[in-house]
N, C-alpha and C. Protein backbone atom coordinates (compact mmCIF):
# COMPACT_ATOMS: atom_id res chain seq x y z
N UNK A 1 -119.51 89.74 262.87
CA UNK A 1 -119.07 88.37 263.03
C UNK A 1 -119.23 87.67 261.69
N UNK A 2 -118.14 86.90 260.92
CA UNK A 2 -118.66 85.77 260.28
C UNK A 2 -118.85 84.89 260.30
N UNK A 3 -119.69 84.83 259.34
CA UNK A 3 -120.38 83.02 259.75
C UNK A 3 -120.12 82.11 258.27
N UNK A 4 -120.23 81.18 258.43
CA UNK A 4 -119.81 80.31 257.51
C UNK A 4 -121.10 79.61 257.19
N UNK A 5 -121.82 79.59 255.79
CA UNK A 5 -122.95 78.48 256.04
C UNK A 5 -122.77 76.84 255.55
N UNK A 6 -123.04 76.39 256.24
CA UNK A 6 -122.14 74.70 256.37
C UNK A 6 -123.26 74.42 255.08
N UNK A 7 -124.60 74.66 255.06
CA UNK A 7 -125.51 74.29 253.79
C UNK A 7 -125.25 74.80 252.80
N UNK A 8 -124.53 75.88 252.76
CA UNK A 8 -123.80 76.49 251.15
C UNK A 8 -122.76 76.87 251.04
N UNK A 9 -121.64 76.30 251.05
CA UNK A 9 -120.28 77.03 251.19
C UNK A 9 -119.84 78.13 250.27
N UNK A 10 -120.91 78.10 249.36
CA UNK A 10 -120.41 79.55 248.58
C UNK A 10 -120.74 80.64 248.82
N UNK A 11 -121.62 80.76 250.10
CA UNK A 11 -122.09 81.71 250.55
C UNK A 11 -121.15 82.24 252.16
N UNK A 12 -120.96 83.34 252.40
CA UNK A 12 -120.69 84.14 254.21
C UNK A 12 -121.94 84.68 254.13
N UNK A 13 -121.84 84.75 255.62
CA UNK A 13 -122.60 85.48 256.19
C UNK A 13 -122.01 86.82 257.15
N UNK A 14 -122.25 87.72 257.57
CA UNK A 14 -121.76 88.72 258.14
C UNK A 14 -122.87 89.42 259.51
N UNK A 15 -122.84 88.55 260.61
CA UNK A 15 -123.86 89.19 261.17
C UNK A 15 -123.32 90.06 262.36
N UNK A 16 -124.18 91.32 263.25
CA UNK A 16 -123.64 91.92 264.21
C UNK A 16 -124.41 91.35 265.21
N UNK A 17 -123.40 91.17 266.58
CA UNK A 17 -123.67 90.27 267.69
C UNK A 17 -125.08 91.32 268.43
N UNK A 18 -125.90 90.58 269.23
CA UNK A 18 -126.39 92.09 269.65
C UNK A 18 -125.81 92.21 271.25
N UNK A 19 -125.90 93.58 271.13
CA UNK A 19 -125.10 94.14 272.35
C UNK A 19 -126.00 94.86 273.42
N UNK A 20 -127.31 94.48 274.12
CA UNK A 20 -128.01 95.26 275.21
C UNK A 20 -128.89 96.03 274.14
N UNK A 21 -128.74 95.93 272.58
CA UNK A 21 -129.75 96.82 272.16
C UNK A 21 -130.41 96.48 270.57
N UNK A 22 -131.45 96.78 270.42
CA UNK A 22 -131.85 96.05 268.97
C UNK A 22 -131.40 96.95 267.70
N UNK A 23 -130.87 97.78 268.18
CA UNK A 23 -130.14 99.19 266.77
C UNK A 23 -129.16 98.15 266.59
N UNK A 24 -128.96 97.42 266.11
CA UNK A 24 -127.57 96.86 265.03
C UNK A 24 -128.27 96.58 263.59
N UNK A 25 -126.77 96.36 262.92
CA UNK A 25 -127.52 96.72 261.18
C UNK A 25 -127.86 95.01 260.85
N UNK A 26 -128.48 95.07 259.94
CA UNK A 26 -128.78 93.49 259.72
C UNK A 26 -127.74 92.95 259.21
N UNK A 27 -128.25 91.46 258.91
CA UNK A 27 -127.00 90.25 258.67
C UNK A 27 -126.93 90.41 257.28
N UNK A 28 -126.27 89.89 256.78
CA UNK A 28 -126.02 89.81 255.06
C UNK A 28 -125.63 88.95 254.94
N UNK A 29 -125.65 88.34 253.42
CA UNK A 29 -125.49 87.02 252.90
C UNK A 29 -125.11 87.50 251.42
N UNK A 30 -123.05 86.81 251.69
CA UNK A 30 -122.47 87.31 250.37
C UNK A 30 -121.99 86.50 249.77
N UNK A 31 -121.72 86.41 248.35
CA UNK A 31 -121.03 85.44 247.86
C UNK A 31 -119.88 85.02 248.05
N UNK A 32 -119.27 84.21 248.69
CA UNK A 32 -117.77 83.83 249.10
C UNK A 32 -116.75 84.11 248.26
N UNK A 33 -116.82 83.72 246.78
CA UNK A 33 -115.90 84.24 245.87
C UNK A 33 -115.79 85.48 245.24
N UNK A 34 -116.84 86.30 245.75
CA UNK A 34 -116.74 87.74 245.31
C UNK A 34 -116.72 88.69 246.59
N UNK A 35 -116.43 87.81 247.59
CA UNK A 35 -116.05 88.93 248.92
C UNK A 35 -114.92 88.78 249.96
N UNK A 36 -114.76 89.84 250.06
CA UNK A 36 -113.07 90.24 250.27
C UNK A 36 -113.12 90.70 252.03
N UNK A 37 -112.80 90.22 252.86
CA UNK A 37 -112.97 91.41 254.09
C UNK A 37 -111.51 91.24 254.44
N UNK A 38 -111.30 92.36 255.27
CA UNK A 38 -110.57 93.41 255.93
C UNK A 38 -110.66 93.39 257.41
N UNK A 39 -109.56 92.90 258.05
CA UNK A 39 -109.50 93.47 259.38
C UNK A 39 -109.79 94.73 259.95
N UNK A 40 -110.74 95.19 260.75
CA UNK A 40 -110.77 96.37 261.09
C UNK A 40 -110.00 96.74 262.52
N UNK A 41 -109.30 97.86 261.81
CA UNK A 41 -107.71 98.83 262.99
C UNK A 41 -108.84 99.73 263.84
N UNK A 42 -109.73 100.20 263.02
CA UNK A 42 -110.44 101.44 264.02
C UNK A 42 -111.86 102.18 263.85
N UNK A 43 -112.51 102.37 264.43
CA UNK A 43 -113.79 102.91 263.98
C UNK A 43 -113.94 104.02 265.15
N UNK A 44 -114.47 105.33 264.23
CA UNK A 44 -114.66 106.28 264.93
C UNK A 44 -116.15 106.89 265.30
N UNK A 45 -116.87 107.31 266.01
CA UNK A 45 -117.91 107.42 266.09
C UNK A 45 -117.97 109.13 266.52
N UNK A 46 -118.89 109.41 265.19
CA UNK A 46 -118.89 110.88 264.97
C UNK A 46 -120.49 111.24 264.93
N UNK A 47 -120.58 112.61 265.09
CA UNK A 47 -121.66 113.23 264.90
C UNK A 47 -122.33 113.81 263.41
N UNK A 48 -121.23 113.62 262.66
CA UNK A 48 -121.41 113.83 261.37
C UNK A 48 -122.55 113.58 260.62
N UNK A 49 -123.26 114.31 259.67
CA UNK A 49 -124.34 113.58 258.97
C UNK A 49 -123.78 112.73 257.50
N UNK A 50 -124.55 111.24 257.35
CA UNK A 50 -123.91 110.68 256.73
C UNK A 50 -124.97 110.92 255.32
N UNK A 51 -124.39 111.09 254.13
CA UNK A 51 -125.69 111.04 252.68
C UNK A 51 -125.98 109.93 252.31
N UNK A 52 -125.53 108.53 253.12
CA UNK A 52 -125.87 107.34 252.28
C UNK A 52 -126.12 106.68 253.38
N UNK A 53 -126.60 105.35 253.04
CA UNK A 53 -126.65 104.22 254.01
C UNK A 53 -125.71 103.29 254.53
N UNK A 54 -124.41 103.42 254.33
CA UNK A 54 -123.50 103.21 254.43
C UNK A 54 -123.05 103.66 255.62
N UNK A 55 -122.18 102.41 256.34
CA UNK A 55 -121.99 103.41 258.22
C UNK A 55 -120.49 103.90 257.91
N UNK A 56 -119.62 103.50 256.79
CA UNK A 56 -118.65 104.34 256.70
C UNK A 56 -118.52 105.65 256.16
N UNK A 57 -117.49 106.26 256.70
CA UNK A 57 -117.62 107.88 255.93
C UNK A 57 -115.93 108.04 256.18
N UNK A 58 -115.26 108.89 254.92
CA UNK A 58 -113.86 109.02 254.87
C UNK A 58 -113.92 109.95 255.85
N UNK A 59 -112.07 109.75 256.72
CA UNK A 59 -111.90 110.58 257.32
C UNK A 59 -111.81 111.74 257.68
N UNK A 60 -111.77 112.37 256.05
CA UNK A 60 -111.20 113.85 255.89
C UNK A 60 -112.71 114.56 255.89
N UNK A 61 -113.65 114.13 255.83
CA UNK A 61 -115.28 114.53 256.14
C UNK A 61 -115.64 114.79 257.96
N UNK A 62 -114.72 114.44 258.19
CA UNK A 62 -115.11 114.29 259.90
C UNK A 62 -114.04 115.20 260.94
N UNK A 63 -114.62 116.37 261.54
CA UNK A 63 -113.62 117.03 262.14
C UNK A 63 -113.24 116.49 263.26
N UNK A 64 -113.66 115.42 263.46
CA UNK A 64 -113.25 114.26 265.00
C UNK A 64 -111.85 114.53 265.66
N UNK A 65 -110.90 113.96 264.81
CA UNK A 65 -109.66 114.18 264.71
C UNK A 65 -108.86 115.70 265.29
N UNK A 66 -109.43 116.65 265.16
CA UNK A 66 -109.25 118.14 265.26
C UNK A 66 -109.05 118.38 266.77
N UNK A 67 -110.24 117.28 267.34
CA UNK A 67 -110.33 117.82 268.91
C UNK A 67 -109.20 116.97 269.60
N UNK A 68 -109.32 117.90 270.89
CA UNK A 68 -108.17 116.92 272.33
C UNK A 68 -108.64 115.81 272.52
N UNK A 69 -108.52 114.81 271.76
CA UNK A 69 -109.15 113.34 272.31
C UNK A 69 -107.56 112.88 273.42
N UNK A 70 -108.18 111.70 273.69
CA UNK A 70 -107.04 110.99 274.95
C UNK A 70 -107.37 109.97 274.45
N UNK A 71 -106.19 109.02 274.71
CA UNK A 71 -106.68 107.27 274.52
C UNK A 71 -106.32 106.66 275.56
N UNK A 72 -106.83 105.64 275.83
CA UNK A 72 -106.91 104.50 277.29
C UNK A 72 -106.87 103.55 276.75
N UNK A 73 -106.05 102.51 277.23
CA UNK A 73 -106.13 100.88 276.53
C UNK A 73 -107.40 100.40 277.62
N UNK A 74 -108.13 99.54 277.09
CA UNK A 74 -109.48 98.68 277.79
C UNK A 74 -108.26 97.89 278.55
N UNK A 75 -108.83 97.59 279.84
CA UNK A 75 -108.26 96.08 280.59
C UNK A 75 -109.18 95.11 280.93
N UNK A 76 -109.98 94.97 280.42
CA UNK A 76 -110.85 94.02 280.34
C UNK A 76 -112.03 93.51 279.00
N UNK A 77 -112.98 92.96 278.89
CA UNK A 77 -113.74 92.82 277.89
C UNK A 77 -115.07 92.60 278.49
N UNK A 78 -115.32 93.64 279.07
CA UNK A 78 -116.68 93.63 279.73
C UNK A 78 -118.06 94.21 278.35
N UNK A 79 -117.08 95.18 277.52
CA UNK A 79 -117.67 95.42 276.48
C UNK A 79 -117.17 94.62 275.47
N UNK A 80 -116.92 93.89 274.91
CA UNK A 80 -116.65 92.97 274.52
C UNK A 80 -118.39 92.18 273.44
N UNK A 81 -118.86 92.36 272.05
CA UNK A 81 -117.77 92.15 271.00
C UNK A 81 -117.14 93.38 270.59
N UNK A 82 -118.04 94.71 271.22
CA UNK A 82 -118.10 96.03 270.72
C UNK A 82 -116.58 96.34 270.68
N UNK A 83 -116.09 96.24 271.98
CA UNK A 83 -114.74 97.29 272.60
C UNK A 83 -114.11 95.56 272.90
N UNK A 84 -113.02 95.06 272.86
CA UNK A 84 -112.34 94.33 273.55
C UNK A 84 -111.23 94.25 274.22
N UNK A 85 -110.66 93.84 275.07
CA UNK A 85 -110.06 94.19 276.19
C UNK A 85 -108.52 94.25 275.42
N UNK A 86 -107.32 95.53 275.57
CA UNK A 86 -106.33 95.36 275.45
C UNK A 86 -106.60 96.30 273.87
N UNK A 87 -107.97 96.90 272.97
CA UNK A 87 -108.18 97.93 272.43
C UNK A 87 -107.69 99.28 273.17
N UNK A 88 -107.90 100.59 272.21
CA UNK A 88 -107.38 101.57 272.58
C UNK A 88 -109.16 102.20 272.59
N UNK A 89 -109.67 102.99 273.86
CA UNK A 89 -110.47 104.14 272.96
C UNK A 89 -110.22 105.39 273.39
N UNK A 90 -110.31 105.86 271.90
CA UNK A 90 -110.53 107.73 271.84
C UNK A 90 -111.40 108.33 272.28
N UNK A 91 -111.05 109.46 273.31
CA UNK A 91 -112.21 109.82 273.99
C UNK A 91 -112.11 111.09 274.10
N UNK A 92 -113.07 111.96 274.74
CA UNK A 92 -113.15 113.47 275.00
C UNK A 92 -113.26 113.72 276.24
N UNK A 93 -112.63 114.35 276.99
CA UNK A 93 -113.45 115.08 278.65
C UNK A 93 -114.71 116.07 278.46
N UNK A 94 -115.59 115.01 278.88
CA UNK A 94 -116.79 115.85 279.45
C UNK A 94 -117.13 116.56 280.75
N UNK A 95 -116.45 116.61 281.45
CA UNK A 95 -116.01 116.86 282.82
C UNK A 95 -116.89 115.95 283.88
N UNK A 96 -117.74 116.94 284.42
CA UNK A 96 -118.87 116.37 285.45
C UNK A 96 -120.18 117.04 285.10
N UNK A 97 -120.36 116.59 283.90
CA UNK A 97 -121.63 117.88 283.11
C UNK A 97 -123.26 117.32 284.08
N UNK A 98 -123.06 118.65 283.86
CA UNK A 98 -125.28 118.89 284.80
C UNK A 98 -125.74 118.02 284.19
N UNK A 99 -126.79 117.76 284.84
CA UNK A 99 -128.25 117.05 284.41
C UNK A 99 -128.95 117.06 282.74
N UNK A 100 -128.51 118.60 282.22
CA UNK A 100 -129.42 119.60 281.05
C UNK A 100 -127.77 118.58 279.85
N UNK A 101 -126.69 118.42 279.88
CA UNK A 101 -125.48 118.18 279.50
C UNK A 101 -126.01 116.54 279.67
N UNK A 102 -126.08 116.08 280.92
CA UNK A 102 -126.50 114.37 280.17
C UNK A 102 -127.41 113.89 279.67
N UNK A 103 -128.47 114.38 279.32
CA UNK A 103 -129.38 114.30 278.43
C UNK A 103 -128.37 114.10 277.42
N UNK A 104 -127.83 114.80 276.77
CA UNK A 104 -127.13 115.01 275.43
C UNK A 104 -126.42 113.92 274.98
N UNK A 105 -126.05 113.39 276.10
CA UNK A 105 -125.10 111.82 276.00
C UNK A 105 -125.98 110.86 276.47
N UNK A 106 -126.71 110.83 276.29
CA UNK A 106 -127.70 109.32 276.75
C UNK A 106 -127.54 108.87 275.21
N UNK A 107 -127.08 107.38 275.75
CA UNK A 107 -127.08 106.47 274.30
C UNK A 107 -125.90 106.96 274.51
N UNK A 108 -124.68 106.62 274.96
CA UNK A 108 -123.56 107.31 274.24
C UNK A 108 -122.82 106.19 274.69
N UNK A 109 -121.29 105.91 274.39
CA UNK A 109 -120.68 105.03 274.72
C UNK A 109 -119.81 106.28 275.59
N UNK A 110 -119.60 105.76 276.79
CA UNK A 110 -118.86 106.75 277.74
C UNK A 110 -117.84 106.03 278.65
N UNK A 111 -116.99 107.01 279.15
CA UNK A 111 -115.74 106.25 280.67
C UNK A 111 -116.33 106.93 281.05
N UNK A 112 -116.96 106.65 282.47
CA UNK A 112 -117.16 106.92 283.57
C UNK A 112 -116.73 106.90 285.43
N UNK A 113 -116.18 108.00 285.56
CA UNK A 113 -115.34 108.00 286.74
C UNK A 113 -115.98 107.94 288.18
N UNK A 114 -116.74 107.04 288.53
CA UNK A 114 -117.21 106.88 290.17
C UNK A 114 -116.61 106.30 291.14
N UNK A 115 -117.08 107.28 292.59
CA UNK A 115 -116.89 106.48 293.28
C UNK A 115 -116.28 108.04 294.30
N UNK A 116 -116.09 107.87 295.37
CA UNK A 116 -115.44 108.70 296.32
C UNK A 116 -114.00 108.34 297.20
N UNK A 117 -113.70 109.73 297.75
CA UNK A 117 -112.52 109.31 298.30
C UNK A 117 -111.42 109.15 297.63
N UNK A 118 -110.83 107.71 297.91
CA UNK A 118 -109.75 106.80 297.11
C UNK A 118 -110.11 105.66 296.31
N UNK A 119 -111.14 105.52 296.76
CA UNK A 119 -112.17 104.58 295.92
C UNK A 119 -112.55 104.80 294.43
N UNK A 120 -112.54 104.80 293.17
CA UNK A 120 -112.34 105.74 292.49
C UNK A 120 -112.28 104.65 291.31
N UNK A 121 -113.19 104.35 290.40
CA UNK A 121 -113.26 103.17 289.88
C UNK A 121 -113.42 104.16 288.11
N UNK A 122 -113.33 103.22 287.03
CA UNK A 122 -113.72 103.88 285.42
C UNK A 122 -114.62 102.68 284.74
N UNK A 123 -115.57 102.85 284.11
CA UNK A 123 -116.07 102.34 283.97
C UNK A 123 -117.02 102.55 282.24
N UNK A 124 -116.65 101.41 281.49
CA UNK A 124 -116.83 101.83 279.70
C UNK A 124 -118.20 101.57 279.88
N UNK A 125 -118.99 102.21 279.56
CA UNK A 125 -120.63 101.74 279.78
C UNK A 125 -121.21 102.55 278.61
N UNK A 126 -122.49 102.21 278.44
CA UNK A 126 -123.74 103.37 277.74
C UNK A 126 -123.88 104.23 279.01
N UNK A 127 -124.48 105.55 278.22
CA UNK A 127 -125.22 106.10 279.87
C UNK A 127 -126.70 105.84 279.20
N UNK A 128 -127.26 105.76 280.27
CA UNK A 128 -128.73 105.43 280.10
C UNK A 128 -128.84 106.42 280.59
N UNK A 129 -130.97 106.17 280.62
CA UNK A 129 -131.33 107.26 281.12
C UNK A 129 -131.55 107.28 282.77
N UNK A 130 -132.36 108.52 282.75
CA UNK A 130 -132.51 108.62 284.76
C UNK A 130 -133.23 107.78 285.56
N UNK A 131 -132.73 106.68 286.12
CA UNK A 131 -133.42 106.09 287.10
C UNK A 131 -134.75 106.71 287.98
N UNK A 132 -133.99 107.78 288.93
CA UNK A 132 -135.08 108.12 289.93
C UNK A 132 -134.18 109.98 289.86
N UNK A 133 -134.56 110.61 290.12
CA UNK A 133 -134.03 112.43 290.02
C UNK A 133 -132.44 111.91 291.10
N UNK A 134 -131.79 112.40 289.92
CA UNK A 134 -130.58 112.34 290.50
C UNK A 134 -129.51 111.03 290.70
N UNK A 135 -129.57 109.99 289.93
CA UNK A 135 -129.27 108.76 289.58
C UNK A 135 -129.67 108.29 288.35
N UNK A 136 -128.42 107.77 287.32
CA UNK A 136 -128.20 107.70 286.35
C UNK A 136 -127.88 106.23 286.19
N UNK A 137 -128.35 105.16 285.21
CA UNK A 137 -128.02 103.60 284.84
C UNK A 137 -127.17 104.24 283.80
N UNK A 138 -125.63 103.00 284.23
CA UNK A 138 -124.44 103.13 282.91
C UNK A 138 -124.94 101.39 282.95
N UNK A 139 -125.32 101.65 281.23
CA UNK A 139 -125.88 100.29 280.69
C UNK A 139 -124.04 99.42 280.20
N UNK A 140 -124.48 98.58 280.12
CA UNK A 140 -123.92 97.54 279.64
C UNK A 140 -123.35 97.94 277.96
N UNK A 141 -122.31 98.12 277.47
CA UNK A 141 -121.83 97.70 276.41
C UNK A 141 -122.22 96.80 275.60
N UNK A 142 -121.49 95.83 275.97
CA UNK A 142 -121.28 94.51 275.13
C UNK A 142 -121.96 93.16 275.82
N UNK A 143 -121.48 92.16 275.69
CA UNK A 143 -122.53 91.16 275.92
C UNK A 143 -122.15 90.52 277.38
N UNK A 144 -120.76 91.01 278.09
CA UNK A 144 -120.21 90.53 279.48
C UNK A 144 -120.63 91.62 280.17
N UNK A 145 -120.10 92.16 281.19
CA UNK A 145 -120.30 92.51 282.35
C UNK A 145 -122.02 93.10 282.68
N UNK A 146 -121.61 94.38 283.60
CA UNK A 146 -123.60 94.36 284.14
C UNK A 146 -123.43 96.13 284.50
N UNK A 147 -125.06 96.55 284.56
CA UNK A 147 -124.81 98.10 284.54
C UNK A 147 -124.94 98.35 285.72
N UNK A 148 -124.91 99.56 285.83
CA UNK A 148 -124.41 100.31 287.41
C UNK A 148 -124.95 101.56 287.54
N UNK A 149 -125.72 101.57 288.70
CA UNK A 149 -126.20 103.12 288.99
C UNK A 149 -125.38 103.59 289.42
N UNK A 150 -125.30 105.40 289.05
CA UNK A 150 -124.71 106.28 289.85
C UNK A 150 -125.48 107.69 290.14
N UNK A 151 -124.75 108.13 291.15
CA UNK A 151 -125.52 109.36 291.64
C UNK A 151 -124.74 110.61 290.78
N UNK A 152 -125.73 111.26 290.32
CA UNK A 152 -125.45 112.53 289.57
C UNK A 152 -126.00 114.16 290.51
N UNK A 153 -127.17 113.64 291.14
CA UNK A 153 -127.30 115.23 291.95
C UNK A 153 -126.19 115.44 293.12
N UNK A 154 -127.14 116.77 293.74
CA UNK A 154 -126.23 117.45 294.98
C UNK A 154 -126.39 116.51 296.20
N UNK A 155 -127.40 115.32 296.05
CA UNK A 155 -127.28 114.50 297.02
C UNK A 155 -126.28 113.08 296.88
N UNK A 156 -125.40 113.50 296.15
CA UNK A 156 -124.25 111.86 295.77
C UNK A 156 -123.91 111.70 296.47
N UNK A 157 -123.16 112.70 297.00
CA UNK A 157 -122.32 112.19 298.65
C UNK A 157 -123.13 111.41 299.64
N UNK A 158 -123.98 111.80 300.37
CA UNK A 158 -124.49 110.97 301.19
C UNK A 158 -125.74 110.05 300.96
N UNK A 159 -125.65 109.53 299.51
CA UNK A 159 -125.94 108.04 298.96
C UNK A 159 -125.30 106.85 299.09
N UNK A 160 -125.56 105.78 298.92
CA UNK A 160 -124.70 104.58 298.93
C UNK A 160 -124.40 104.90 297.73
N UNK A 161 -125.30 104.98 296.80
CA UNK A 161 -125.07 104.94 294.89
C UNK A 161 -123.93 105.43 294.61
N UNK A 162 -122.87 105.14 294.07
CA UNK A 162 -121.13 105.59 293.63
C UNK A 162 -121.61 107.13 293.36
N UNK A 163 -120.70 108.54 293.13
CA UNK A 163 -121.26 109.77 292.82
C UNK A 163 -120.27 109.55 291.30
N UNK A 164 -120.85 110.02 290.44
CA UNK A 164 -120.22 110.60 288.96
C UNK A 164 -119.46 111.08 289.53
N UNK A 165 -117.57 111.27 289.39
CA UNK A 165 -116.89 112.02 289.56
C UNK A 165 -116.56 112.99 288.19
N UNK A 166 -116.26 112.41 286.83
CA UNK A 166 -115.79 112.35 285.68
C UNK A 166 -116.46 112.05 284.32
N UNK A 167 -116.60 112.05 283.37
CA UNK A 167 -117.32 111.52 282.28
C UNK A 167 -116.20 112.11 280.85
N UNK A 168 -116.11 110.85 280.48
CA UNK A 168 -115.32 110.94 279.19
C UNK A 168 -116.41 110.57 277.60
N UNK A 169 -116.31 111.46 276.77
CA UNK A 169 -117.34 110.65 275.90
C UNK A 169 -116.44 109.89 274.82
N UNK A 170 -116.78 108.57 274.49
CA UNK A 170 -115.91 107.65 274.19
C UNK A 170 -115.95 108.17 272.07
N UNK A 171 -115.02 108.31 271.65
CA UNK A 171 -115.17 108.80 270.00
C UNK A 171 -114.57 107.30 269.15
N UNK A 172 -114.20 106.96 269.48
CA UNK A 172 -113.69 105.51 268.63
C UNK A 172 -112.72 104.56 269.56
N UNK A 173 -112.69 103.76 268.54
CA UNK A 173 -112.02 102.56 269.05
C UNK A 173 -110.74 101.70 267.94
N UNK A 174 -109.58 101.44 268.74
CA UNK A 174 -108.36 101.23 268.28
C UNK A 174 -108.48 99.80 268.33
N UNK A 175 -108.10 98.96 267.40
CA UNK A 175 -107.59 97.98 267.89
C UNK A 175 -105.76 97.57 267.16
N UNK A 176 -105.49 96.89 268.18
CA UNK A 176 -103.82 96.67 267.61
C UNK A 176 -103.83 95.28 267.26
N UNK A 177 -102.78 95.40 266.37
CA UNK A 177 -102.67 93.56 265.58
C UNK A 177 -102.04 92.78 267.27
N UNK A 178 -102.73 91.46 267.21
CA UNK A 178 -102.38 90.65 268.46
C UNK A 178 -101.08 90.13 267.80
């Protein structure tokens, strides 16, 4: 986000909103006439190791791109400042991975497919960790909507708790000029 400081106009500020979690990078304070920003089209979120402190890394360093990703436009802004509604994100099929498999994605930005029947809902969340054996919290994104348990064991079906049908792991995010 920028900020403008009304007590020094020669100064921006650049801060990140917080989103459900205290990992964001700090604020900065730049000189107005020596800084330039850029709309950002897309950010990808890789596993890559980075050599600097810097959260960017060129593309051609990152085999991201290589895999079957899918894209989904958001219809809403529940994640929202992160993801906003009417963005694209790139994602992977994780299928309906075991228990030993979501460990691996905790902390992750994920689509998540619950629900039974015809009932059958998606949902952009964090996955958190395990509630109680066999029920999983999908945290909150961004600074709107609210998280949601779901059932992950052999007892989903005859829970109230929605059952994991699906899990997509989310790799970046599109946005298009409005």
């Amino acid at each position: 986000r920028l900020l403008a400081d009304r007590r020094d106009p020669s100064r921006v500020t650049l801060a990140c909103d917080q989103t459900g979690t205290e990992r964001v990078p700090p604020s900065l304070l730049l000189p107005r006439a020596r800084t330039r920003l850029l709309p950002v089209i897309g950010v990808l979120y890789d596993q890559g190791s980075f050599t600097g402190r810097n959260e960017a890394t060129p593309v051609q360093g990152s085999n991201l791109l290589e895999r079957d990703l899918v894209a989904a436009r958001v219809t809403d802004d529940s994640a929202y400042p992160v993801i906003h509604g009417g963005d694209l994100v790139l994602m992977e099929a994780a299928g309906c991975p075991g228990a030993e498999a979501l460990v691996d994605l905790e902390d992750r930005i994920v689509v998540a497919v619950a629900g039974s029947g015809s009932e059958r809902f998606a949902y952009l969340k964090r996955l958190g960790g395990q509630a109680v054996p066999g029920v999983r919290i999908l945290e909150n994104v961004g600074l709107k909507g609210s998280a949601l348990a779901v059932a992950t064991g052999d007892d989903a079906a005859s829970s109230d708790i929605p059952p994991l049908q699906m899990l997509w792991r989310v790799h970046g995010t599109l946005r298009l000029p409005r």
